[in-house]
Protein backbone atom coordinates (compact mmCIF):
# COMPACT_ATOMS: atom_id res chain seq x y z
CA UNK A 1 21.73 4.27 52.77
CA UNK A 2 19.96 4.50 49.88
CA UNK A 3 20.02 1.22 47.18
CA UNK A 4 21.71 2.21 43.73
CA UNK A 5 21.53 0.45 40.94
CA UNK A 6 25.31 -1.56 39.64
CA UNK A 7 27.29 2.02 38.21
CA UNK A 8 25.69 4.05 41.49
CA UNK A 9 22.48 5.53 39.66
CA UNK A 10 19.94 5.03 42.38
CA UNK A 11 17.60 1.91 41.37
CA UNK A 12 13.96 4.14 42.00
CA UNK A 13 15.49 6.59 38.95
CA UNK A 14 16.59 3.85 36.87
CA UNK A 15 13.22 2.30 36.90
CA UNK A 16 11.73 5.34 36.37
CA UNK A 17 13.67 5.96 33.22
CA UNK A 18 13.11 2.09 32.32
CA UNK A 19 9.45 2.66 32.35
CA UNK A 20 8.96 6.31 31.22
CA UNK A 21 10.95 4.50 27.57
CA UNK A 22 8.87 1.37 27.95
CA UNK A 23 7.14 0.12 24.61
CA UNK A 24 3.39 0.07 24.53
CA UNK A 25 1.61 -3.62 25.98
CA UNK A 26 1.63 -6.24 23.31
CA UNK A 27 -2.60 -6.11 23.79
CA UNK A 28 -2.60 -2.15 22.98
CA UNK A 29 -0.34 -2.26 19.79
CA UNK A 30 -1.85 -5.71 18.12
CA UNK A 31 -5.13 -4.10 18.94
CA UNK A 32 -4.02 -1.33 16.92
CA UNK A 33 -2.37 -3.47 14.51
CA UNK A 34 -5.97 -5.26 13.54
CA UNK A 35 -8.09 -1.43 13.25
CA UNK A 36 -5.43 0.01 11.05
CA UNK A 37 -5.36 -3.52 9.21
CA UNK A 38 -9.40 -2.80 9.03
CA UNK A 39 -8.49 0.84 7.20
CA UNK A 40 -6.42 -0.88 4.16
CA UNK A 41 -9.51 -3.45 4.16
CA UNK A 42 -11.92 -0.89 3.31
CA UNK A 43 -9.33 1.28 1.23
CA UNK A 44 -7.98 -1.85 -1.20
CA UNK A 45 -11.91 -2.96 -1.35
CA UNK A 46 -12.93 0.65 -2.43
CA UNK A 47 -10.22 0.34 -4.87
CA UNK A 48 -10.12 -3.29 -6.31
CA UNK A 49 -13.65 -3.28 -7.04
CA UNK A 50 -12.90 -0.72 -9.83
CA UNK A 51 -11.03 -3.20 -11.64
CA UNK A 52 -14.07 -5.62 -11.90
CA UNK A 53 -16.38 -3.41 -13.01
CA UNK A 54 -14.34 -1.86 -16.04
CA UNK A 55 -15.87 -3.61 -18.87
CA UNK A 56 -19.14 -2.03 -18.11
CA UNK A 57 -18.10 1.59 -16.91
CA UNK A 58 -15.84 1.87 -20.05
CA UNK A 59 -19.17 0.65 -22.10
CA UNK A 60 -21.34 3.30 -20.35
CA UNK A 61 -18.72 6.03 -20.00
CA UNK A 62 -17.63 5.38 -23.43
CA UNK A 63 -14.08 5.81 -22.41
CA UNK A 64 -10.83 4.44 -24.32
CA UNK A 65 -8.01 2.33 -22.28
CA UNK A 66 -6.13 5.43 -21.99
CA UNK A 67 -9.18 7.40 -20.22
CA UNK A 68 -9.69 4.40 -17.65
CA UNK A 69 -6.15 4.00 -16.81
CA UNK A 70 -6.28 7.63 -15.81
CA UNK A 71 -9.22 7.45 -13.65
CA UNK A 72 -8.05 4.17 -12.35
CA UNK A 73 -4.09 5.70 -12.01
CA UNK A 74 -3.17 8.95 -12.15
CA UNK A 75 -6.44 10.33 -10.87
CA UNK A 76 -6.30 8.39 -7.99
CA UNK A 77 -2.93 10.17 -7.00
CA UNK A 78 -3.50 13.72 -8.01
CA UNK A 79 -4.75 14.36 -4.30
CA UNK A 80 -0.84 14.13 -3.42
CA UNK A 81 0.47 16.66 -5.54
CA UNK A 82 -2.28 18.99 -3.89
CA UNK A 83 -2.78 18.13 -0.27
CA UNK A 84 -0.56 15.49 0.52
CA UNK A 85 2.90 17.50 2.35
CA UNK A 86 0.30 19.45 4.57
CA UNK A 87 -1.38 16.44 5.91
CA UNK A 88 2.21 14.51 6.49
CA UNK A 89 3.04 17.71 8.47
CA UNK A 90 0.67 17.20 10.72
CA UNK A 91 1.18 13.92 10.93
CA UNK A 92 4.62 15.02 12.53
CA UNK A 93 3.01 16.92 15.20
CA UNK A 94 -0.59 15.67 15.85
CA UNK A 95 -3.05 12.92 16.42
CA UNK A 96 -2.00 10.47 13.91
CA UNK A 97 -5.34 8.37 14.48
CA UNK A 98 -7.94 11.43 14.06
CA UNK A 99 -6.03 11.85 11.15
CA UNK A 100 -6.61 8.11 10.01
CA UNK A 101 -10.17 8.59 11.20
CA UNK A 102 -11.27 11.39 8.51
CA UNK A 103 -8.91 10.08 6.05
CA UNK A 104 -11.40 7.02 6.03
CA UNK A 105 -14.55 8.91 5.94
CA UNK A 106 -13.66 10.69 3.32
CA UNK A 107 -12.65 8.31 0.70
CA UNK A 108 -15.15 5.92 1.44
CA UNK A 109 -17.86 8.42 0.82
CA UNK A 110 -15.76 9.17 -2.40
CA UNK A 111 -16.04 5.54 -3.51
CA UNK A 112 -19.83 5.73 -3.23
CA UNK A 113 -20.14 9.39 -4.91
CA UNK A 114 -17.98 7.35 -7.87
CA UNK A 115 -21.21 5.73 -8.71
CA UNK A 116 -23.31 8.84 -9.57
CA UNK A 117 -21.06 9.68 -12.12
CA UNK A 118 -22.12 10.49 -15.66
CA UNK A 119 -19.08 10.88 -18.05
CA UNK A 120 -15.23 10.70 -17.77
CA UNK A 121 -14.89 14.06 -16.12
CA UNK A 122 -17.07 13.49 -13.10
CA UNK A 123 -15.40 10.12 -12.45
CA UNK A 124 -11.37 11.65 -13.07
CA UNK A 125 -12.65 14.84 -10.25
CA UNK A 126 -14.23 11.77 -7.59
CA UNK A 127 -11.20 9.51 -8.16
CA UNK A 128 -9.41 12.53 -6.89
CA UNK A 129 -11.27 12.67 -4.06
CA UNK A 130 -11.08 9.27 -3.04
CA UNK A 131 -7.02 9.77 -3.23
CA UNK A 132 -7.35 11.36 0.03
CA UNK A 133 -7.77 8.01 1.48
CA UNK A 134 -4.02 6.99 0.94
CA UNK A 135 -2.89 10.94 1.32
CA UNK A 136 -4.48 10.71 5.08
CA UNK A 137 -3.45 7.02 5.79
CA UNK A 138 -0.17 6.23 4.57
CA UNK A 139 1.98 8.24 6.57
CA UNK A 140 0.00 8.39 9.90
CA UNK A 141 -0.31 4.37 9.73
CA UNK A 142 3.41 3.82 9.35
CA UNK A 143 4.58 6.91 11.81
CA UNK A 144 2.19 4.90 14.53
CA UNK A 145 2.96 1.53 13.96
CA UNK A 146 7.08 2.44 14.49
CA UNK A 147 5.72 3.92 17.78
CA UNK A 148 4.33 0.43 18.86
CA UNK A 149 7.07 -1.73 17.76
CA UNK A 150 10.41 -2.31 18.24
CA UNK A 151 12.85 -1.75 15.27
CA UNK A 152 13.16 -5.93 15.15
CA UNK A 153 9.19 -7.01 15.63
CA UNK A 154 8.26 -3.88 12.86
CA UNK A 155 8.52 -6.16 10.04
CA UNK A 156 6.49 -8.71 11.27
CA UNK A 157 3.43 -5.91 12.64
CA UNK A 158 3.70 -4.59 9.23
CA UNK A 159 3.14 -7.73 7.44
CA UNK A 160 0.38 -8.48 9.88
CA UNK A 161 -0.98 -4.88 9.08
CA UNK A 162 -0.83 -5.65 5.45
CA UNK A 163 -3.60 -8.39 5.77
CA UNK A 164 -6.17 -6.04 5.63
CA UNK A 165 -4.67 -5.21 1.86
CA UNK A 166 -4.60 -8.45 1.05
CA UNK A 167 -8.29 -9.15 2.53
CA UNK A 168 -9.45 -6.52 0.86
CA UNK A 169 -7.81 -7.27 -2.18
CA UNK A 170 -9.47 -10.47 -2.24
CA UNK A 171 -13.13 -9.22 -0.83
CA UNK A 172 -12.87 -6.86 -3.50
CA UNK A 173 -12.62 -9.86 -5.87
CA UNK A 174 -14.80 -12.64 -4.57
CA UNK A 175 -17.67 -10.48 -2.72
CA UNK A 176 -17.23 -7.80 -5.41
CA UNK A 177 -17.58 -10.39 -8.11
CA UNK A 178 -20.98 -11.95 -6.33
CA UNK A 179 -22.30 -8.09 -5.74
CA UNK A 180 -21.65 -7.48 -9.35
CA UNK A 181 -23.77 -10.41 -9.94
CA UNK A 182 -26.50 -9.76 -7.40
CA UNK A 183 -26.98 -6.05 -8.43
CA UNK A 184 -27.29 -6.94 -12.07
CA UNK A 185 -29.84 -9.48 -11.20
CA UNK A 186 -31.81 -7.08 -8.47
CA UNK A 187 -34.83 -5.02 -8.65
CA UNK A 188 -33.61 -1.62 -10.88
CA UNK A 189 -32.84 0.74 -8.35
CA UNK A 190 -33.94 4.74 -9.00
CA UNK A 191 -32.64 7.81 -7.36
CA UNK A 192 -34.82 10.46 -6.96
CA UNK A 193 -33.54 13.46 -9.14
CA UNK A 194 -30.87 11.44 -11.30
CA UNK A 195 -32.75 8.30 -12.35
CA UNK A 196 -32.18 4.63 -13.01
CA UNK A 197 -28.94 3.03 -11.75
CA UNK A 198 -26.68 0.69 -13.38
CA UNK A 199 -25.38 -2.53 -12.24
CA UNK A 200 -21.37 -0.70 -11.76
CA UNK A 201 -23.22 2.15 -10.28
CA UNK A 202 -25.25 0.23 -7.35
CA UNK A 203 -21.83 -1.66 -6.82
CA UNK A 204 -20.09 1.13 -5.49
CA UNK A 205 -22.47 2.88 -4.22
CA UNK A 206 -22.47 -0.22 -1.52
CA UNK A 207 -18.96 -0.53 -1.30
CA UNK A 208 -18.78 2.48 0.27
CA UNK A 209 -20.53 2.17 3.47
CA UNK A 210 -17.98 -0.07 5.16
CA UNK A 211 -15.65 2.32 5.47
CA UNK A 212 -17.94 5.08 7.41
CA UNK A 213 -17.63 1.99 10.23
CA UNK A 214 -14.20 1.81 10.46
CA UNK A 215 -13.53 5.41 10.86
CA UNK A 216 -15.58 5.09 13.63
CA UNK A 217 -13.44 2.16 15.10
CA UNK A 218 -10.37 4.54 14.79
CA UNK A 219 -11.78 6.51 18.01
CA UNK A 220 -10.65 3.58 20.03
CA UNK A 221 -7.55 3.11 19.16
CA UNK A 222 -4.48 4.78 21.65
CA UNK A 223 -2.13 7.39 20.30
CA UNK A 224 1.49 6.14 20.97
CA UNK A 225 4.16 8.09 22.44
CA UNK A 226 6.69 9.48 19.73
CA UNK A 227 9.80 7.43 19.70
CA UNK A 228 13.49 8.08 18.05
CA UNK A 229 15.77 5.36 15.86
CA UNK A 230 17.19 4.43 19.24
CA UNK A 231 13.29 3.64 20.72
CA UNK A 232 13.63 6.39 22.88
CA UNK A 233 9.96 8.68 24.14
CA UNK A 234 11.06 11.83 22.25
CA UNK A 235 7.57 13.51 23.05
CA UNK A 236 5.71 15.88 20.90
CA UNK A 237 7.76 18.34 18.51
CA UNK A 238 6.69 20.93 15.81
CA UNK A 239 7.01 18.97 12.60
CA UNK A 240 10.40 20.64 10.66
CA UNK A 241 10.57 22.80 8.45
CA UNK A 242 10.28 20.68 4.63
CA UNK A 243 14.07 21.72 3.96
CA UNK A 244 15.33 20.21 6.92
CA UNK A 245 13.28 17.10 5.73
CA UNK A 246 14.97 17.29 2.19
CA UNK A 247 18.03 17.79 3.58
CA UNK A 248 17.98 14.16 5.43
CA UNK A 249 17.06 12.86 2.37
CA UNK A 250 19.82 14.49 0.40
CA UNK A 251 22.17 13.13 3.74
CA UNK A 252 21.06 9.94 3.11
CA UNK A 253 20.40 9.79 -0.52
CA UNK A 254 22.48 6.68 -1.41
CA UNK A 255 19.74 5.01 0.84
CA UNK A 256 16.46 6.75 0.09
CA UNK A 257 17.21 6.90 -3.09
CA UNK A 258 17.26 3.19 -4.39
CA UNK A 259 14.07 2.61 -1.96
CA UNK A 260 12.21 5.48 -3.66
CA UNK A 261 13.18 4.68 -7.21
CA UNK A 262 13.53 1.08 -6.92
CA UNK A 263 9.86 0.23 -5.52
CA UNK A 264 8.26 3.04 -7.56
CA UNK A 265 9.78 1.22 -10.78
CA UNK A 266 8.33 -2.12 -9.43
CA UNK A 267 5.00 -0.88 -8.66
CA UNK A 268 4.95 0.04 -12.18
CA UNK A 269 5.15 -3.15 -12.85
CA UNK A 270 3.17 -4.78 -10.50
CA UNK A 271 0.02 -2.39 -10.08
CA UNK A 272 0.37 -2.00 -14.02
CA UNK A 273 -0.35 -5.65 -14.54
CA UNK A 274 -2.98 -6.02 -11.51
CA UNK A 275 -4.93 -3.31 -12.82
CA UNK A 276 -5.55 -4.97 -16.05
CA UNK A 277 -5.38 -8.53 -14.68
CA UNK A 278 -9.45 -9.03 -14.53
CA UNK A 279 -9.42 -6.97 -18.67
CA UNK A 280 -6.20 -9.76 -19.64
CA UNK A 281 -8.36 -12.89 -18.54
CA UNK A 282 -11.62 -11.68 -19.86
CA UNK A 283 -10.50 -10.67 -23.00
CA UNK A 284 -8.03 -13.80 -23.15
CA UNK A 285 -10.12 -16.62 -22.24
CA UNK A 286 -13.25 -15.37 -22.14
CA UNK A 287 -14.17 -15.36 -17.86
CA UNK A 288 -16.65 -13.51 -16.35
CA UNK A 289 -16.55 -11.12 -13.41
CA UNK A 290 -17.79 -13.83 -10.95
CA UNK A 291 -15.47 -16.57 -12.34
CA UNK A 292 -12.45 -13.82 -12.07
CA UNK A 293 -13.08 -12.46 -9.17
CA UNK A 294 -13.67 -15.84 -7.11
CA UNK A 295 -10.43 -17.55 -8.92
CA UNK A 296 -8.02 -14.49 -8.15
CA UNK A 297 -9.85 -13.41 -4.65
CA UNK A 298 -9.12 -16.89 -3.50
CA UNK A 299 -5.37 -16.80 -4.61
CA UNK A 300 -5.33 -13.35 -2.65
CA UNK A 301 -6.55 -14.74 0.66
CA UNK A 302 -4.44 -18.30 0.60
CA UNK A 303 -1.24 -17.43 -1.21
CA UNK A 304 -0.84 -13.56 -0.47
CA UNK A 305 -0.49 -14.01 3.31
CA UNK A 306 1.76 -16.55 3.05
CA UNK A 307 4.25 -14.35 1.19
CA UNK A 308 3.74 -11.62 3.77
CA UNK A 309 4.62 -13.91 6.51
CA UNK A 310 7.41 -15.59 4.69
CA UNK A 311 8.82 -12.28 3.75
CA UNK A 312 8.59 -10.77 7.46
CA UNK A 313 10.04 -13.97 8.66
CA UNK A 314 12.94 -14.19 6.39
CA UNK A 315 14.36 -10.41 7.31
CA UNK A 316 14.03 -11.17 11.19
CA UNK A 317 16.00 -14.44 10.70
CA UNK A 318 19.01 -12.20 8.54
CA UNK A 319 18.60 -9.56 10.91
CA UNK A 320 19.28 -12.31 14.21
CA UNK A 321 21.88 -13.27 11.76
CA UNK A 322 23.62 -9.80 11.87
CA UNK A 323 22.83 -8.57 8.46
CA UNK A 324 21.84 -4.97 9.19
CA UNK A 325 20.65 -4.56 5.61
CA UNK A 326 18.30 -7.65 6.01
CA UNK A 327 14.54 -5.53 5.30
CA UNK A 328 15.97 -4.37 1.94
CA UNK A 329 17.86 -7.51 0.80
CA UNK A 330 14.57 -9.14 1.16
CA UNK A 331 13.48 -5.98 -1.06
CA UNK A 332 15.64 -6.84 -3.97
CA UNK A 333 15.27 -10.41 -3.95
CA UNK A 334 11.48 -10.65 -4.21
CA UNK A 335 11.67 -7.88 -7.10
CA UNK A 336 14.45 -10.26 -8.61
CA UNK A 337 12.65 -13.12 -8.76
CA UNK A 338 9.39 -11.28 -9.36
CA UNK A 339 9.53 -9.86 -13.40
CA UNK A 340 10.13 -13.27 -15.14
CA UNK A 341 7.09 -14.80 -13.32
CA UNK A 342 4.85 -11.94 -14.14
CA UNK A 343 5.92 -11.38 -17.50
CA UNK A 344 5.29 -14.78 -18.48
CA UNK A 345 2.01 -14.51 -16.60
CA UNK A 346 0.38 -13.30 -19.26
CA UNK A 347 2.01 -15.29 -22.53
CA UNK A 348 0.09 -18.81 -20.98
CA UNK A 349 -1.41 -20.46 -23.68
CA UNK A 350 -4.11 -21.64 -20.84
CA UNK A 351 -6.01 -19.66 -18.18
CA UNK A 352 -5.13 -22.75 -15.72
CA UNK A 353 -1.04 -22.21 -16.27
CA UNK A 354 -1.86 -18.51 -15.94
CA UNK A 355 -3.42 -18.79 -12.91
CA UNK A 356 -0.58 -21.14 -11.83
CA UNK A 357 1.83 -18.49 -12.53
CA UNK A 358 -0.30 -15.66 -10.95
CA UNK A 359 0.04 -17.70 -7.25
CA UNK A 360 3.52 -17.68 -7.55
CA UNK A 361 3.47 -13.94 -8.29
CA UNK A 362 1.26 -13.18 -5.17
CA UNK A 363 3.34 -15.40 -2.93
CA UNK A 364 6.75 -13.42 -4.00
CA UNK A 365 5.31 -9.85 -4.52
CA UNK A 366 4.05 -9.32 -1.03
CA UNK A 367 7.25 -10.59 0.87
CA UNK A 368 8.37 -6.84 0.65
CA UNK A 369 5.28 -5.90 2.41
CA UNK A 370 6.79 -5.67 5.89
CA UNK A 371 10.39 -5.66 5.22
CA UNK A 372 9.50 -2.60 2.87
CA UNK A 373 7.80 -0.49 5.23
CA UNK A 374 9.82 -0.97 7.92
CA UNK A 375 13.15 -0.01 6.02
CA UNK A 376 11.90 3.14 5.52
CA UNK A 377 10.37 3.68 8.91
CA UNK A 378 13.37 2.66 10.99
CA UNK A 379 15.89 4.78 9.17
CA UNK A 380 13.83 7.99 9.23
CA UNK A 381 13.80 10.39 12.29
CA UNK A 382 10.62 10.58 14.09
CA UNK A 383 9.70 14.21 13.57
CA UNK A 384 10.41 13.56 9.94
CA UNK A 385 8.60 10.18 9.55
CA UNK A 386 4.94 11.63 8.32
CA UNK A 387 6.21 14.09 5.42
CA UNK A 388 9.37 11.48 4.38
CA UNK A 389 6.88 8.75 3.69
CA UNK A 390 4.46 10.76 2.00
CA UNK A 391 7.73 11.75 -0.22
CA UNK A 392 8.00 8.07 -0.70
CA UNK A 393 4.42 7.36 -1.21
CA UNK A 394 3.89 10.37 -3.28
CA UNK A 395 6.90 9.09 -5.85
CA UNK A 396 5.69 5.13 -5.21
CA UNK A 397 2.01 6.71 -6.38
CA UNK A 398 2.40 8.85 -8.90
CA UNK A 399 4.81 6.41 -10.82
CA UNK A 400 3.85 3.26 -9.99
CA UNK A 401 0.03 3.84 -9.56
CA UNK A 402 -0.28 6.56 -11.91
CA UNK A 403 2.26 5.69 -15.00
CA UNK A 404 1.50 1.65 -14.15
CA UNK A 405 -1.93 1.39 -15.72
CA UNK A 406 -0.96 4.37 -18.51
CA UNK A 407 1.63 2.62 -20.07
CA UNK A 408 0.35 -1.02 -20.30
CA UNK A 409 -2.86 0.83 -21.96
CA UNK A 410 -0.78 3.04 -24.24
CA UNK A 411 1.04 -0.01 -25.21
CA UNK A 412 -2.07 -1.73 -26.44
CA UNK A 413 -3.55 0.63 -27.91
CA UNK A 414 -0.50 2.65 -29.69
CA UNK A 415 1.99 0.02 -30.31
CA UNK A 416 0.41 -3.26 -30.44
CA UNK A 417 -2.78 -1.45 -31.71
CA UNK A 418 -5.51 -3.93 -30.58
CA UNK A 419 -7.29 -4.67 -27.24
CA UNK A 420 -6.87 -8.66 -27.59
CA UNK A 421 -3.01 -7.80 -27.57
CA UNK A 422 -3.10 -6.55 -23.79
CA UNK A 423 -1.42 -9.61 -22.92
CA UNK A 424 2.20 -8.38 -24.94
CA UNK A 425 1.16 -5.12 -23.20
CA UNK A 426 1.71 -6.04 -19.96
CA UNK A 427 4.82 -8.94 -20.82
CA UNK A 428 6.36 -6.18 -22.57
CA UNK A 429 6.01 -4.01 -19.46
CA UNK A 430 7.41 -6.81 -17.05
CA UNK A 431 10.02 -8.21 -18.90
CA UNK A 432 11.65 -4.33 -19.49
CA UNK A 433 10.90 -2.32 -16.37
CA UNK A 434 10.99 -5.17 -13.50
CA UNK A 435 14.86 -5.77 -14.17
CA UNK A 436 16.06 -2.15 -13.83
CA UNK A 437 13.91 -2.66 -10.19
CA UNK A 438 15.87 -5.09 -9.14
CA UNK A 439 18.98 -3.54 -9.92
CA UNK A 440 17.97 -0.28 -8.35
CA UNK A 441 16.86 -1.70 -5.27
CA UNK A 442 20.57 -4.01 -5.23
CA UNK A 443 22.40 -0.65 -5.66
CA UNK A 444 20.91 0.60 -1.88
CA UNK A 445 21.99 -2.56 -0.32
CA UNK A 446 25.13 -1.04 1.02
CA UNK A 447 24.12 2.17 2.10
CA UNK A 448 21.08 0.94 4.08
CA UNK A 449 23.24 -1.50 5.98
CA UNK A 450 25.54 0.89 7.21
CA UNK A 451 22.29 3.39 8.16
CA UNK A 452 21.15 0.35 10.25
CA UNK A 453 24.47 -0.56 12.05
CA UNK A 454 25.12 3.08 12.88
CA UNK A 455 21.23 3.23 14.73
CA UNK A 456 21.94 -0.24 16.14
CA UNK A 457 25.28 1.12 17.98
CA UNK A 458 23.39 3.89 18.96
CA UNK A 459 20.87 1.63 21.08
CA UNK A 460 23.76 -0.87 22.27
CA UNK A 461 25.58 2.68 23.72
């Protein structure tokens, strides 16, 4: 007689089907966690070290606020409006790590092609370029990681993921602070056919190079079976047509819609005040790219993680709890707490109560950086999960990353009408935009939740 399983489904089938659905061993997806935390390494290091070296590219560029808060922001996003759906389709339909792989390549050899450049033009068409980075990574790394993962460990392989930000973040101020200071002090260096280098210009032309490693690295790392809301091996699928992709959205609007607006309005604030962090304290109190860099790198790398973790932690314990809208509760209540502390920031009377203020900011601003991610990812259909969070990181770019930057310069330099007023700049910026966040990201609450419990029935039944 042959052995079934308790309900009379023969135990050799149910096995089978146990195993066919299994999730990918713990080894395989941390391995895979610690590469693709290696990719936003390389792509926050490319980026940060921009930030340090803006006194002297706007000297030698001769370029207003306004013109470096476009190369720095809304150059670096153009690349969406152009390339970024086609890449998220395939994305939906093939290897997400090849993808990943060129993405890297490409913007890293930007990065270094950023230091040949000879006037604002040059620079806005190669900041373009290195926007590929993000249009190549973003939705591939996200799509992959909710194939290794189950819906309740995502959080916590996001925030893990999100290290390599936060490492690069602070490489990109403590090594990029010391190789601004090396390369200023080295031997001048002369390219055949163009000439002597500058300091800014040897910088990135060594940044680059890291990332033409990790690209490589990529190779080795396992494509993971497609997976639905449920967890459920769903296979390979054509990715869908973009008004089927739409029309989720426009199903689920009362959800999507406070996670697109709500973090795009806080990144405005955030990346708007980060971006002209290293200008605020150099302008305010006089530091130096060295003493900058080492001060805020070393905030990055102690405080930063710690936020991540806390963050990650604090939606698994709601979500053991039963709240189904736990990932985007921890949303809103970071970007609640977050505008008074960075809109203060800047109004210290003392770089050492700045600073003080600037840790707490770090600490709160990155819990969202696994419950975030994983809100989205978890809610979104599989087939759909590449072009939906390029939607999201295409609206999250272009306004946060592009407007950020624009309007704290336009501020200074149209309404309060002089550079050593930056610091009202970016208060003024906090203290107005980072409320309506909050409230944004409040008004989704509800919606999400009931998104959740409706998936979570679906993988109880």
């Amino acid at each position: 007689m042959t052995d079934t399983a308790q309900g009379g489904a023969p135990q050799g089938l149910e096995a089978a089907k146990e195993d066919a659905h299994a999730w990918p061993k713990p080894a395989a997806a941390w391995y895979a966690v610690f590469v693709l935390s290696l990719t936003l390494l390389v792509n926050f290091l490319d980026r940060g070290i921009l930030n340090l070296l803006v006194t002297d590219i706007k000297r030698d560029l001769a370029l207003s606020d306004t013109q470096w808060s476009i190369v720095n922001g809304f150059a670096f996003v153009v690349f969406y409006a152009i390339f970024g759906l086609p890449i998220a389709r395939l994305v939906d339909s093939t290897s997400r790590r090849t993808i990943i792989g060129i993405g890297v390549m490409l913007w890293a050899s930007m990065t270094a092609l950023c230091g040949l450049a000879r006037n604002f033009g040059q620079l806005f068409a190669l900041r373009v370029g290195v926007g590929v980075g993000e249009a190549c990574t973003g939705p591939a790394t996200f799509s992959m990681l909710a194939d290794y993962f189950p819906r309740d460990k995502l959080p916590r392989a996001i925030a893990v993921l999100n290290f390599g930000f936060m490492t690069g973040n602070g490489l990109a101020l403590i090594i990029g602070g010391a190789v601004v200071a090396w390369v200023a002090q080295a031997p001048d260096w002369v390219l055949p056919g163009y000439g002597p280098l500058a300091a800014w210009q040897k910088t990135l032309l060594l940044v680059g190079l890291p990332g033409l490693i990790v690209a490589a690295l990529m190779l080795t790392v396992p494509e993971p079976k497609r997976r639905d809301g449920a967890g459920r091996v769903v296979g390979a699928t054509k990715a869908p047509p973009l008004s089927d992709v739409f029309g989720q959205i426009g199903k689920e609007w009362a959800t999507y819609g406070p996670m697109f607006i709500g973090l795009a309005l806080k990144t405005v604030m955030s990346y708007g005040l980060i971006a002209w962090s290293f200008a605020f304290y150099n302008r305010t109190f006089g530091w130096t790219p060295v003493q900058y860099g080492l001060t805020a790198g070393t905030v990055w790398f102690c405080v930063a993680p710690l936020g991540a973790m806390f963050g990650a932690w604090l939606a698994e314990r709601w979500t053991k709890q039963g709240m189904h809208d736990a990932n985007l509760r921890v949303v809103f209540w970071s970007s609640l707490f977050l505008f008074p502390i960075a809109g203060l920031q800047p109004l210290m009377p003392n770089a050492t109560l700045a600073i003080g203020l600037f840790c707490a900011q770090s600490f709160v601003q990155n819990w969202v950086l696994g419950p975030q991610n994983a809100a989205l990812q978890i809610i979104t259909p599989n087939r759909m999960r590449g072009q939906v969070t390029l939607i999201w990181l295409f609206i999250f770019n272009v306004i946060g990353f592009g407007l950020g930057p624009t309007i704290v310069a336009l501020l200074t330099d149209y309404v309060f009408g002089r550079e050593s007023q930056l610091n009202l700049s970016m208060a003024t910026v906090a203290f107005v935009v980072g409320p309506i966040a909050a409230f944004v990201v409040w008004s989704g609450l509800k919606a999400y939740g009931a998104v959740v419990a409706r998936l979570a029935n679906d993988i109880n039944e």
